[in-house]
PDB file of N, CA and C in Angstrom:
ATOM      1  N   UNK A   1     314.483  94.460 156.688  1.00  0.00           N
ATOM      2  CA  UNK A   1     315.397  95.522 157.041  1.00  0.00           C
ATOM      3  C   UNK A   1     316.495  95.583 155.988  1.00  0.00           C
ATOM      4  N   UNK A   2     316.849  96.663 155.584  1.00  0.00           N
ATOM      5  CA  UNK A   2     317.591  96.868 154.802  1.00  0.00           C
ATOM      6  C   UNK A   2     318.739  97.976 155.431  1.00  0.00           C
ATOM      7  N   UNK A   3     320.216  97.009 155.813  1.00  0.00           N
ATOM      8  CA  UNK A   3     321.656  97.338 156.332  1.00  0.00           C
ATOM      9  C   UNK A   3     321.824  98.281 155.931  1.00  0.00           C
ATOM     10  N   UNK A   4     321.802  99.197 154.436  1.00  0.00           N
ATOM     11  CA  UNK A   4     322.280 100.478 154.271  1.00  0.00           C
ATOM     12  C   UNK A   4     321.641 101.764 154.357  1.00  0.00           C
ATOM     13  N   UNK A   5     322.748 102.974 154.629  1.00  0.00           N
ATOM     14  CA  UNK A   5     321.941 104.243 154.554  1.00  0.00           C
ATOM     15  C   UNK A   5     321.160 104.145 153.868  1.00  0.00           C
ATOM     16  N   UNK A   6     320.120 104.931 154.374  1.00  0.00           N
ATOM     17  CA  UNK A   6     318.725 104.970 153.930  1.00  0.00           C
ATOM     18  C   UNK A   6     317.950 104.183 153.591  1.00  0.00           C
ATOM     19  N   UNK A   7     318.279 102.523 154.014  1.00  0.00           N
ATOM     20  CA  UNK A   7     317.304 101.557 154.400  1.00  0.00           C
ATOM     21  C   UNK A   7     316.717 102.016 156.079  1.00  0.00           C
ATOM     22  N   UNK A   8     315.535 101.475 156.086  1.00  0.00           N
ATOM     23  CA  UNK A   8     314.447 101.416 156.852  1.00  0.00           C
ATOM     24  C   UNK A   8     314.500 100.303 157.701  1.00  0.00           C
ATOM     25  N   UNK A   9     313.791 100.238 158.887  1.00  0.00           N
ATOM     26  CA  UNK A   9     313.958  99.010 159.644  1.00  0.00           C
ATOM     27  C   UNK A   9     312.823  99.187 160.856  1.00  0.00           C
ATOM     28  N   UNK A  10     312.372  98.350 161.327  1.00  0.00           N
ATOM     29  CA  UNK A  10     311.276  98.079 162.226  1.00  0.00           C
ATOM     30  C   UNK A  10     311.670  96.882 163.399  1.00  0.00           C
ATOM     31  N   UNK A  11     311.103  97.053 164.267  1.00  0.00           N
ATOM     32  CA  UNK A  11     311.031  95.917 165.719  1.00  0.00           C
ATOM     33  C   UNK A  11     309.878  96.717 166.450  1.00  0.00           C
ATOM     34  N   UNK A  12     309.961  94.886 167.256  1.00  0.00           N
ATOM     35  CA  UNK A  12     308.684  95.528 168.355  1.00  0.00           C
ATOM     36  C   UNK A  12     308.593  94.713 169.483  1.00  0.00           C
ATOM     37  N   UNK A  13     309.296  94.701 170.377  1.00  0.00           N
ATOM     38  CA  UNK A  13     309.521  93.646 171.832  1.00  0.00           C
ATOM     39  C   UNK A  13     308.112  93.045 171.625  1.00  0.00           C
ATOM     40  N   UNK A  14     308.869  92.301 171.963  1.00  0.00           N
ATOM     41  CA  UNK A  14     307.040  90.603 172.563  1.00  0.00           C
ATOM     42  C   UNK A  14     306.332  91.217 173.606  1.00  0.00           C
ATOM     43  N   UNK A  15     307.075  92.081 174.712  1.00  0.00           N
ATOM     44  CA  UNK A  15     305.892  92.684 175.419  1.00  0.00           C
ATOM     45  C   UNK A  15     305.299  94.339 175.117  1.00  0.00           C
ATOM     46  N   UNK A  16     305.483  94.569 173.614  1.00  0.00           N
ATOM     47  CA  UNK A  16     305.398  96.072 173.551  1.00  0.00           C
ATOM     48  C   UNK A  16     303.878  95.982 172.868  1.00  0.00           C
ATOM     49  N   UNK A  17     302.904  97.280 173.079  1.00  0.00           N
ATOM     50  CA  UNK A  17     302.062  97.382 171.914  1.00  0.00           C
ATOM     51  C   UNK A  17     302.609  98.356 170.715  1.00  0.00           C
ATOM     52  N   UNK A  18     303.939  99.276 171.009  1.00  0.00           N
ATOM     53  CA  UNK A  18     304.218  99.818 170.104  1.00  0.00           C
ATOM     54  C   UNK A  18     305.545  99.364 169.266  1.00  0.00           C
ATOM     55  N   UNK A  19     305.416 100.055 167.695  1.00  0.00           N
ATOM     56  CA  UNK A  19     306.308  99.419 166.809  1.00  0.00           C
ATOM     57  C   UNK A  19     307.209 100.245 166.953  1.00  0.00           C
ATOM     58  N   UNK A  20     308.653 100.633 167.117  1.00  0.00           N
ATOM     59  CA  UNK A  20     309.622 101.329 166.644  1.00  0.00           C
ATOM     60  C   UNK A  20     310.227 101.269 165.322  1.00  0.00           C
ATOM     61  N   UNK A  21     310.796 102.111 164.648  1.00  0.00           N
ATOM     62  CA  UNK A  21     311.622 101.946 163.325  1.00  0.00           C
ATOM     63  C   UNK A  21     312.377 103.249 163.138  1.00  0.00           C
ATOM     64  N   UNK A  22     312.932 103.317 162.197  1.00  0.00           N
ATOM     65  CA  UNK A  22     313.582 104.457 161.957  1.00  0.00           C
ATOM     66  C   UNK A  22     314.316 104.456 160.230  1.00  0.00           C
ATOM     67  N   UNK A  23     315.375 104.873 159.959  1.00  0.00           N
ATOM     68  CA  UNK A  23     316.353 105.389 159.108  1.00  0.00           C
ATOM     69  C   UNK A  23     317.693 104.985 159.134  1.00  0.00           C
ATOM     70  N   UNK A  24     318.208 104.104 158.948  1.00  0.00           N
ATOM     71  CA  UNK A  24     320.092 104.679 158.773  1.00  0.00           C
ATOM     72  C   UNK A  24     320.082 105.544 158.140  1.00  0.00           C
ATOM     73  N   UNK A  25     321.364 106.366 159.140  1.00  0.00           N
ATOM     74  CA  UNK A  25     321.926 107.753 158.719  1.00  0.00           C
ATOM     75  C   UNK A  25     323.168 107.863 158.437  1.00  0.00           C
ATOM     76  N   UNK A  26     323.900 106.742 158.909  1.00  0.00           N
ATOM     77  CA  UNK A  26     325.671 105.928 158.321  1.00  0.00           C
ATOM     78  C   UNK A  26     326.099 105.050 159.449  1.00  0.00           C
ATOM     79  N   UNK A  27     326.464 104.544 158.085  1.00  0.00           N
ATOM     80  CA  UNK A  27     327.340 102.715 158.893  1.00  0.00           C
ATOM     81  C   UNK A  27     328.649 102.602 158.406  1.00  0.00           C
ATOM     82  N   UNK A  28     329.573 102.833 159.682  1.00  0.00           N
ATOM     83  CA  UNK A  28     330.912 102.352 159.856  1.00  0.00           C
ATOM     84  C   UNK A  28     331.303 101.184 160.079  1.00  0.00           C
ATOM     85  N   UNK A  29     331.602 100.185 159.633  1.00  0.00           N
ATOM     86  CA  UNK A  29     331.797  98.773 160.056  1.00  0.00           C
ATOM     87  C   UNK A  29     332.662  98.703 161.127  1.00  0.00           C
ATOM     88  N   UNK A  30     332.463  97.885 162.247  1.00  0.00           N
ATOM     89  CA  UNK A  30     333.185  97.799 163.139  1.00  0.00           C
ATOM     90  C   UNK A  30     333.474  99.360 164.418  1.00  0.00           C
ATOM     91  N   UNK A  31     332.586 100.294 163.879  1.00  0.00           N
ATOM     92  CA  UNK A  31     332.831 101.825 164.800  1.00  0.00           C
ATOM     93  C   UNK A  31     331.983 102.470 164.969  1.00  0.00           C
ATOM     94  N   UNK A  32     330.811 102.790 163.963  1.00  0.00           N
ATOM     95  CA  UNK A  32     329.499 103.516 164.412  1.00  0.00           C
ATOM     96  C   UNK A  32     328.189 103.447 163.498  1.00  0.00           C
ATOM     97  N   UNK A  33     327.540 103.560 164.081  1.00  0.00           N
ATOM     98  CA  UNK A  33     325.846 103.280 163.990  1.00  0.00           C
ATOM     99  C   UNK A  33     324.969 104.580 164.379  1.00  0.00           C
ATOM    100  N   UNK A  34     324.450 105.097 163.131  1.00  0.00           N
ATOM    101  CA  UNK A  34     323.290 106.210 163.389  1.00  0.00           C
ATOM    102  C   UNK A  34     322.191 106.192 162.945  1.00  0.00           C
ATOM    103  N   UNK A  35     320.881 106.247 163.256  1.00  0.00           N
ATOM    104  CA  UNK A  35     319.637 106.086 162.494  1.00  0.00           C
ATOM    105  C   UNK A  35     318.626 107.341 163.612  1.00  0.00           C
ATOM    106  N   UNK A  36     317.683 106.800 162.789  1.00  0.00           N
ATOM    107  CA  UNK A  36     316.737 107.734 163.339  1.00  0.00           C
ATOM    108  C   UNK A  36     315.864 107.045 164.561  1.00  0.00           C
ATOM    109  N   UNK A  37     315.434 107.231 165.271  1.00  0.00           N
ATOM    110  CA  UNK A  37     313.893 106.228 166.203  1.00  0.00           C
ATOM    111  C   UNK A  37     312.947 106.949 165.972  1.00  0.00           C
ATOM    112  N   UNK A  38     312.110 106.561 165.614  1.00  0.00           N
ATOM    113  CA  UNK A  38     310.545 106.604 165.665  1.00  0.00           C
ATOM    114  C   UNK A  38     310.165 105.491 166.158  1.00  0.00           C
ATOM    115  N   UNK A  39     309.002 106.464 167.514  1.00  0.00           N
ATOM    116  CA  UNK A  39     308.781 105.554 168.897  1.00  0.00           C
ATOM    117  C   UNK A  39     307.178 105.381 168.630  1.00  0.00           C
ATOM    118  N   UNK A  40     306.778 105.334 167.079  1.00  0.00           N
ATOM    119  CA  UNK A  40     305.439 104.576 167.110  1.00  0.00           C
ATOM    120  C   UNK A  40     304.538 105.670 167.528  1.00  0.00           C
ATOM    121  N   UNK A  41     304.499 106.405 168.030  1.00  0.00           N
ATOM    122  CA  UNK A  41     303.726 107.233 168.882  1.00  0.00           C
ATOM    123  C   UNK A  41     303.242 108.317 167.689  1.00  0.00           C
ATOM    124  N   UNK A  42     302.281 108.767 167.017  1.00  0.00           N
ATOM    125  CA  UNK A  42     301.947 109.802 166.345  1.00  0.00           C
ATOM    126  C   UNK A  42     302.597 111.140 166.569  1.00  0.00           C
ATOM    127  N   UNK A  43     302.586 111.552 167.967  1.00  0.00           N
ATOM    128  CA  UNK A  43     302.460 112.920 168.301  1.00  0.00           C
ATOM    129  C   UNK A  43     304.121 113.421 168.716  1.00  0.00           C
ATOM    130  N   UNK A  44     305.085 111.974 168.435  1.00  0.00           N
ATOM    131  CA  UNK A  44     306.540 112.388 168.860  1.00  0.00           C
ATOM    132  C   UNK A  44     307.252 112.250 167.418  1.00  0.00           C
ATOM    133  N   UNK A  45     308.123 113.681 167.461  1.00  0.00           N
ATOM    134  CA  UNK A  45     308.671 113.128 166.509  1.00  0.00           C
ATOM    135  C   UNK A  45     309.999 112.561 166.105  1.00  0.00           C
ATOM    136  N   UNK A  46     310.589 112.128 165.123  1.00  0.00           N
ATOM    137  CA  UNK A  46     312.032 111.453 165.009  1.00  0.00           C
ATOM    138  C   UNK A  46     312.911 111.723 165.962  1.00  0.00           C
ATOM    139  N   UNK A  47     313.479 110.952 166.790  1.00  0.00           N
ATOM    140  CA  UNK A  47     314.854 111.327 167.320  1.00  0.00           C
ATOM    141  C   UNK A  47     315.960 110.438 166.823  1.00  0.00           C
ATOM    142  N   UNK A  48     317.073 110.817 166.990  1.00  0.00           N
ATOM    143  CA  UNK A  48     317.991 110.522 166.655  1.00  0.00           C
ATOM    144  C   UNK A  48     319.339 109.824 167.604  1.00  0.00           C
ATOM    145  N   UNK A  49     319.904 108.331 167.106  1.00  0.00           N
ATOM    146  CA  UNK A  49     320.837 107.585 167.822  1.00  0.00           C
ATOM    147  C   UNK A  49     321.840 107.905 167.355  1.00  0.00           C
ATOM    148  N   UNK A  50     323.107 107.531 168.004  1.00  0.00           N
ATOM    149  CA  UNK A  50     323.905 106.943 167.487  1.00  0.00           C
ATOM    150  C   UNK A  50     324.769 105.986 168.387  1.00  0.00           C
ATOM    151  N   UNK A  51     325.310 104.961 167.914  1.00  0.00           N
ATOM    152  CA  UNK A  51     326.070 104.097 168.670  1.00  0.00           C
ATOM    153  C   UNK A  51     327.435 103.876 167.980  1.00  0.00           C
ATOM    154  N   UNK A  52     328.746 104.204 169.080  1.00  0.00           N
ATOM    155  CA  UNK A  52     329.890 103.997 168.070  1.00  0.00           C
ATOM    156  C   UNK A  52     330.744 103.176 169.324  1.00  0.00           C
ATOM    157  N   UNK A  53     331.628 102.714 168.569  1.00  0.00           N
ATOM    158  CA  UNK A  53     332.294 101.428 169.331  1.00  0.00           C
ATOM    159  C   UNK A  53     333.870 101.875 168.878  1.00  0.00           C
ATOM    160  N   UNK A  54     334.838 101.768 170.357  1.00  0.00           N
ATOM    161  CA  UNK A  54     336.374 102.104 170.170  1.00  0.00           C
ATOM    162  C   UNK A  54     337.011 101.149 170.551  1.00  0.00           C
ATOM    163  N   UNK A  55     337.953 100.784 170.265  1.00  0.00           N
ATOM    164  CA  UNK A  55     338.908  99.641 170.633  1.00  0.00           C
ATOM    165  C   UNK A  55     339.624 100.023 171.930  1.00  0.00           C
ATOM    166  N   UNK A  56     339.574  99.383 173.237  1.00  0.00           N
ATOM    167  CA  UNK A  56     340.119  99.630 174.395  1.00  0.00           C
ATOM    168  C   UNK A  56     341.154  98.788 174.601  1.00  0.00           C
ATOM    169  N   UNK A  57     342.121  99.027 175.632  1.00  0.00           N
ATOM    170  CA  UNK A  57     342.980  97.835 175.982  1.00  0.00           C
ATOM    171  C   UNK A  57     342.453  96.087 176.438  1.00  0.00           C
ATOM    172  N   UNK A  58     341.110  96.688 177.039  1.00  0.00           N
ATOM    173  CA  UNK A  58     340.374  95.150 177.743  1.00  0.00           C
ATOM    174  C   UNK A  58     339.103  95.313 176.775  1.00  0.00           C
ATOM    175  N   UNK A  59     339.545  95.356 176.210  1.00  0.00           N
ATOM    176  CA  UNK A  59     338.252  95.096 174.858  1.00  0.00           C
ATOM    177  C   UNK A  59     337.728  96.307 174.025  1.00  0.00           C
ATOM    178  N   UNK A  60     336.325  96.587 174.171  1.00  0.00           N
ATOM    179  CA  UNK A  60     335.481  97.361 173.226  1.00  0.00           C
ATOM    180  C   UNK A  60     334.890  99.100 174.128  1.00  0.00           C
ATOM    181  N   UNK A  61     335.087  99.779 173.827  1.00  0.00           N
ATOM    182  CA  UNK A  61     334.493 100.944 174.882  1.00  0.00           C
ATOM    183  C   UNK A  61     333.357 101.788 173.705  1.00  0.00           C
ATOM    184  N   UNK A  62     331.760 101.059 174.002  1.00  0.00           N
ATOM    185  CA  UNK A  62     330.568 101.567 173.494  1.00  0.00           C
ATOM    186  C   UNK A  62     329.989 102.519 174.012  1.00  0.00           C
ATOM    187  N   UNK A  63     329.790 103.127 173.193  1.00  0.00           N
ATOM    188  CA  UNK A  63     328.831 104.702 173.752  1.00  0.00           C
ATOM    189  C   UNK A  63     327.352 104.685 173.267  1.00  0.00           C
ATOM    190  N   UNK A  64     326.211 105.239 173.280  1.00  0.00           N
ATOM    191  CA  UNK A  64     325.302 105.485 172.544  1.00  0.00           C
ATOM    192  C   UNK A  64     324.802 106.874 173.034  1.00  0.00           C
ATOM    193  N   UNK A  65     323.998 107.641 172.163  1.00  0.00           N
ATOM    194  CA  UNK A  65     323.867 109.032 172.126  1.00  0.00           C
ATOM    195  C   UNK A  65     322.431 109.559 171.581  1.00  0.00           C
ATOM    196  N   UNK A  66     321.642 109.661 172.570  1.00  0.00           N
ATOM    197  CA  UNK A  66     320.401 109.590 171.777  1.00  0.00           C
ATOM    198  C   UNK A  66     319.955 110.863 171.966  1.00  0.00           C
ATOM    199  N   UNK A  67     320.011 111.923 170.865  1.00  0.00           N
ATOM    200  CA  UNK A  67     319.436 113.632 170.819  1.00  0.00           C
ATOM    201  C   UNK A  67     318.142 114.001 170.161  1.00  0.00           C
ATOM    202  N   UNK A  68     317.599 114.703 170.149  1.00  0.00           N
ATOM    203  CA  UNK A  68     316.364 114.774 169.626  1.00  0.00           C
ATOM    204  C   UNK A  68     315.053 114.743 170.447  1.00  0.00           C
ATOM    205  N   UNK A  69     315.442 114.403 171.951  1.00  0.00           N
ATOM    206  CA  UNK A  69     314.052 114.117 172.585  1.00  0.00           C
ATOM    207  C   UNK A  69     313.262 115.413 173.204  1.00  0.00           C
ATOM    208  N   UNK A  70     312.918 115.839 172.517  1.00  0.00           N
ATOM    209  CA  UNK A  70     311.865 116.989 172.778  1.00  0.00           C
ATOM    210  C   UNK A  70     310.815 116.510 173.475  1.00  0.00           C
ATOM    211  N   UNK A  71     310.183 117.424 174.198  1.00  0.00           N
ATOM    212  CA  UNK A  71     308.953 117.314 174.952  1.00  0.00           C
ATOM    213  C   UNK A  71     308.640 116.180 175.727  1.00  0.00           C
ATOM    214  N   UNK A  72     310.073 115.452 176.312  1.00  0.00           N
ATOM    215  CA  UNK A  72     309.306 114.414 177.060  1.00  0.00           C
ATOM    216  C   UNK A  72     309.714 114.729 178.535  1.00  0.00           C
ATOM    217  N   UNK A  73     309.036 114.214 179.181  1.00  0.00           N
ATOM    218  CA  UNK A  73     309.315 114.873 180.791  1.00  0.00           C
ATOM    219  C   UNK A  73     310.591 113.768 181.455  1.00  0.00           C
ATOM    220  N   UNK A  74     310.912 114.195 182.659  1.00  0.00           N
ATOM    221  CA  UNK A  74     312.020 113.410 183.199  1.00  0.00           C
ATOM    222  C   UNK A  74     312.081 112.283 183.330  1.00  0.00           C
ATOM    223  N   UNK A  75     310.291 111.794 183.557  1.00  0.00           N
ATOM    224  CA  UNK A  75     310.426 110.098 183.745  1.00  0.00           C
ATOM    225  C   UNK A  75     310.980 109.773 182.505  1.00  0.00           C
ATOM    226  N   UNK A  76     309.935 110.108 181.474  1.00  0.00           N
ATOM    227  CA  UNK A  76     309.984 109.852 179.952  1.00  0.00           C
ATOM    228  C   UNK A  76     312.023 109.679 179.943  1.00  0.00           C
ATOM    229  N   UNK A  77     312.825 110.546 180.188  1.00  0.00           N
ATOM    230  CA  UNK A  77     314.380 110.431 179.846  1.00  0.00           C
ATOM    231  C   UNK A  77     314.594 109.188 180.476  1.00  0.00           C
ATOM    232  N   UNK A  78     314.517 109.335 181.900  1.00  0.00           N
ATOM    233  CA  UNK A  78     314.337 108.174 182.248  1.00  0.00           C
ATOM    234  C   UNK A  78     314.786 106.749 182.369  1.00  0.00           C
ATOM    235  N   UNK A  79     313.573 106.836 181.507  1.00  0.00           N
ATOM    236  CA  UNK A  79     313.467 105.655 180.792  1.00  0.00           C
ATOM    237  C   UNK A  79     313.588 105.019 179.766  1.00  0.00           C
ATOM    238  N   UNK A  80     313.951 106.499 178.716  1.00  0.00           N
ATOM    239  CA  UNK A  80     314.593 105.677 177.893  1.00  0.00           C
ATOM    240  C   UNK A  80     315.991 105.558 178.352  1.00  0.00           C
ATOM    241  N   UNK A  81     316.966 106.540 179.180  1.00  0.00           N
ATOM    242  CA  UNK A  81     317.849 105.903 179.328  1.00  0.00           C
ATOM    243  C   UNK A  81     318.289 104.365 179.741  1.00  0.00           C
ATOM    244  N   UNK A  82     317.259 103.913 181.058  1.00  0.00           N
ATOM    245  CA  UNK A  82     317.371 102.551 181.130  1.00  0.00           C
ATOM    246  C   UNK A  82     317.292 101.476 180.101  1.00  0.00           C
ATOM    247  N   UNK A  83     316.519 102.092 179.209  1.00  0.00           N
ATOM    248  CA  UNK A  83     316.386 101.417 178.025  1.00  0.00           C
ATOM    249  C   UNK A  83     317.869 100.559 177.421  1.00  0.00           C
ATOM    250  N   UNK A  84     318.453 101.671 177.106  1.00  0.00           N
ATOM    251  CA  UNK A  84     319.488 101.636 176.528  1.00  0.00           C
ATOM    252  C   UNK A  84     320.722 101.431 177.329  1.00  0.00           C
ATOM    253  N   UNK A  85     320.417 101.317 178.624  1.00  0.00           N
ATOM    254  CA  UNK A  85     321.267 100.881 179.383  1.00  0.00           C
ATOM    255  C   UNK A  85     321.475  99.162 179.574  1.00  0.00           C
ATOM    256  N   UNK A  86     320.346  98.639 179.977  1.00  0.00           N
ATOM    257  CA  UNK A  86     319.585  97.520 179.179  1.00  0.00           C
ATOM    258  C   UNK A  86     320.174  96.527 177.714  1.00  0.00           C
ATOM    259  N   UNK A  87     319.797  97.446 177.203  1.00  0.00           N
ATOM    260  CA  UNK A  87     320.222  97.032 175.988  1.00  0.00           C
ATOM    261  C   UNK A  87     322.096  96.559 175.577  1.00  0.00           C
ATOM    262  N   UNK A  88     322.791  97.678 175.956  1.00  0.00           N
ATOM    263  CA  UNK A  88     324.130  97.783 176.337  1.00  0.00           C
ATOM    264  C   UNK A  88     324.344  96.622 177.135  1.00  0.00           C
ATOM    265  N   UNK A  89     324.220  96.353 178.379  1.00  0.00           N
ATOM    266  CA  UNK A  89     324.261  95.119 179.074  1.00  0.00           C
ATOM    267  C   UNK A  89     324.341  93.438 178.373  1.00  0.00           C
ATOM    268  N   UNK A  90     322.559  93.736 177.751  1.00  0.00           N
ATOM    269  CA  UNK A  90     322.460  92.631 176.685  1.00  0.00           C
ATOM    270  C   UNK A  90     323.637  92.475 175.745  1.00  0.00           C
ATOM    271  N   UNK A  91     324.026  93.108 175.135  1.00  0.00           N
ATOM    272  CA  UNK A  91     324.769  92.875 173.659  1.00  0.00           C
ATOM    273  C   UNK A  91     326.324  92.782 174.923  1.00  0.00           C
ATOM    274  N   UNK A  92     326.887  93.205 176.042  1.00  0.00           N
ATOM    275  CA  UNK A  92     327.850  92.461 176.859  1.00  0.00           C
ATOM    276  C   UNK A  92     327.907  91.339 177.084  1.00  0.00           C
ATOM    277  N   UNK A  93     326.606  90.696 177.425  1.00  0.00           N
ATOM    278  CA  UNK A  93     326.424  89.536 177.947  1.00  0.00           C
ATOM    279  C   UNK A  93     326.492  88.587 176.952  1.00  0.00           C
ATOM    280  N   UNK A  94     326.099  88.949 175.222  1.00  0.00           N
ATOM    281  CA  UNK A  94     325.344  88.311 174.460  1.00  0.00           C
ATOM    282  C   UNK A  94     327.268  87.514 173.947  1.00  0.00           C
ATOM    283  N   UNK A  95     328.228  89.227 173.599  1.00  0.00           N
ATOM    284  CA  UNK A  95     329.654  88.699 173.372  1.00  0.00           C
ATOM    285  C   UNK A  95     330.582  87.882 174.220  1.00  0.00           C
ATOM    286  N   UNK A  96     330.109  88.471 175.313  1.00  0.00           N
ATOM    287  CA  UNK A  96     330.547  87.804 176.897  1.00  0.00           C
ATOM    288  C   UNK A  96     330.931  85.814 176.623  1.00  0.00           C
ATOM    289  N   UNK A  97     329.524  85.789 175.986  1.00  0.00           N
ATOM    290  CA  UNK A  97     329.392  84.265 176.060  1.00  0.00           C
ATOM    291  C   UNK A  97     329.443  83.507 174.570  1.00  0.00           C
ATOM    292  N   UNK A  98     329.725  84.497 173.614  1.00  0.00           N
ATOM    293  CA  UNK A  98     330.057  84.376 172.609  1.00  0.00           C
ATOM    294  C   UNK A  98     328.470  83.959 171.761  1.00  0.00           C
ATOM    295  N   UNK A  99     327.974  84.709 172.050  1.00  0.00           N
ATOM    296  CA  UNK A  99     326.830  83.930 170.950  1.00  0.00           C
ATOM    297  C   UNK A  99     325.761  83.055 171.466  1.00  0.00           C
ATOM    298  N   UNK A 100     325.851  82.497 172.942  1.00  0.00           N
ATOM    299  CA  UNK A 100     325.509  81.142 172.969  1.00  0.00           C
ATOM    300  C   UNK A 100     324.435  81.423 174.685  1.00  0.00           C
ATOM    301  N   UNK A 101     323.797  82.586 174.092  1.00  0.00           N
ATOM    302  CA  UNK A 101     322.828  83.083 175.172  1.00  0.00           C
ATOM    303  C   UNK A 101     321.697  82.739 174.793  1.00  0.00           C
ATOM    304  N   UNK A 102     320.580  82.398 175.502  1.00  0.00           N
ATOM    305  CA  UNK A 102     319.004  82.657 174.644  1.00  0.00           C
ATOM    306  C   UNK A 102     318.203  83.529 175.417  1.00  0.00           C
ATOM    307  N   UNK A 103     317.433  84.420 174.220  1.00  0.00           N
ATOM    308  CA  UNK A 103     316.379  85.694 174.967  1.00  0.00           C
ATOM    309  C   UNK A 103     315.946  85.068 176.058  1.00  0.00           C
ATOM    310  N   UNK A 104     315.473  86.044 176.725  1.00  0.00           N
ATOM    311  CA  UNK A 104     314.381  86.290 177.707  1.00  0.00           C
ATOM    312  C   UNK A 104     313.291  85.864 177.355  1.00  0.00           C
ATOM    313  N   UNK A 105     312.472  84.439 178.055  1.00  0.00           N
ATOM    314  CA  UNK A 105     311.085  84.787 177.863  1.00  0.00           C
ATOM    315  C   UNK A 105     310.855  85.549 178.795  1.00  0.00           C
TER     316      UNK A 105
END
């Protein structure tokens, strides 16, 4: 993976058969995160994240923003929202404890 715009990057959960990856589209240090997702799938195409982070009185107030999802039906939103709801949680829990969590088997 390569950190800057227009480096490329890939993952793929231990229980997934599909690969995700995408694009950086710009990196703010410490405030926001945009790239592209590609969900592996041939027939879908690019959508687009972004995640930006504000300084609150009791800490950090994260958003993420994911546009681009054409043609998928309601479950499909869904679920990716849980996704990323999920995910959000994780990276709470992960600062929460400073570092000193281990994945999920």
């Amino acid at each position: 993976m390569k950190a800057k715009v227009g480096g490329r990057f890939t993952w793929q959960h231990v229980r997934a058969k599909h690969v995700h990856g995408g694009v950086f589209l710009d990196l703010q240090k410490n405030r926001r995160l945009s790239f592209t997702w590609e969900s592996g799938e041939a027939a879908a195409p690019p959508s687009e994240v972004a995640i930006e982070a504000q300084p609150a009185p009791y800490g950090t107030l994260v958003s993420v923003h994911h546009t681009g999802l054409l043609g998928l039906s309601r479950g499909q939103l869904s679920s990716q929202q849980m996704f990323w709801m999920r995910l959000l949680e994780r990276l709470r829990c992960y600062f929460y404890f400073k570092g000193k969590i281990r994945a999920a088997e």
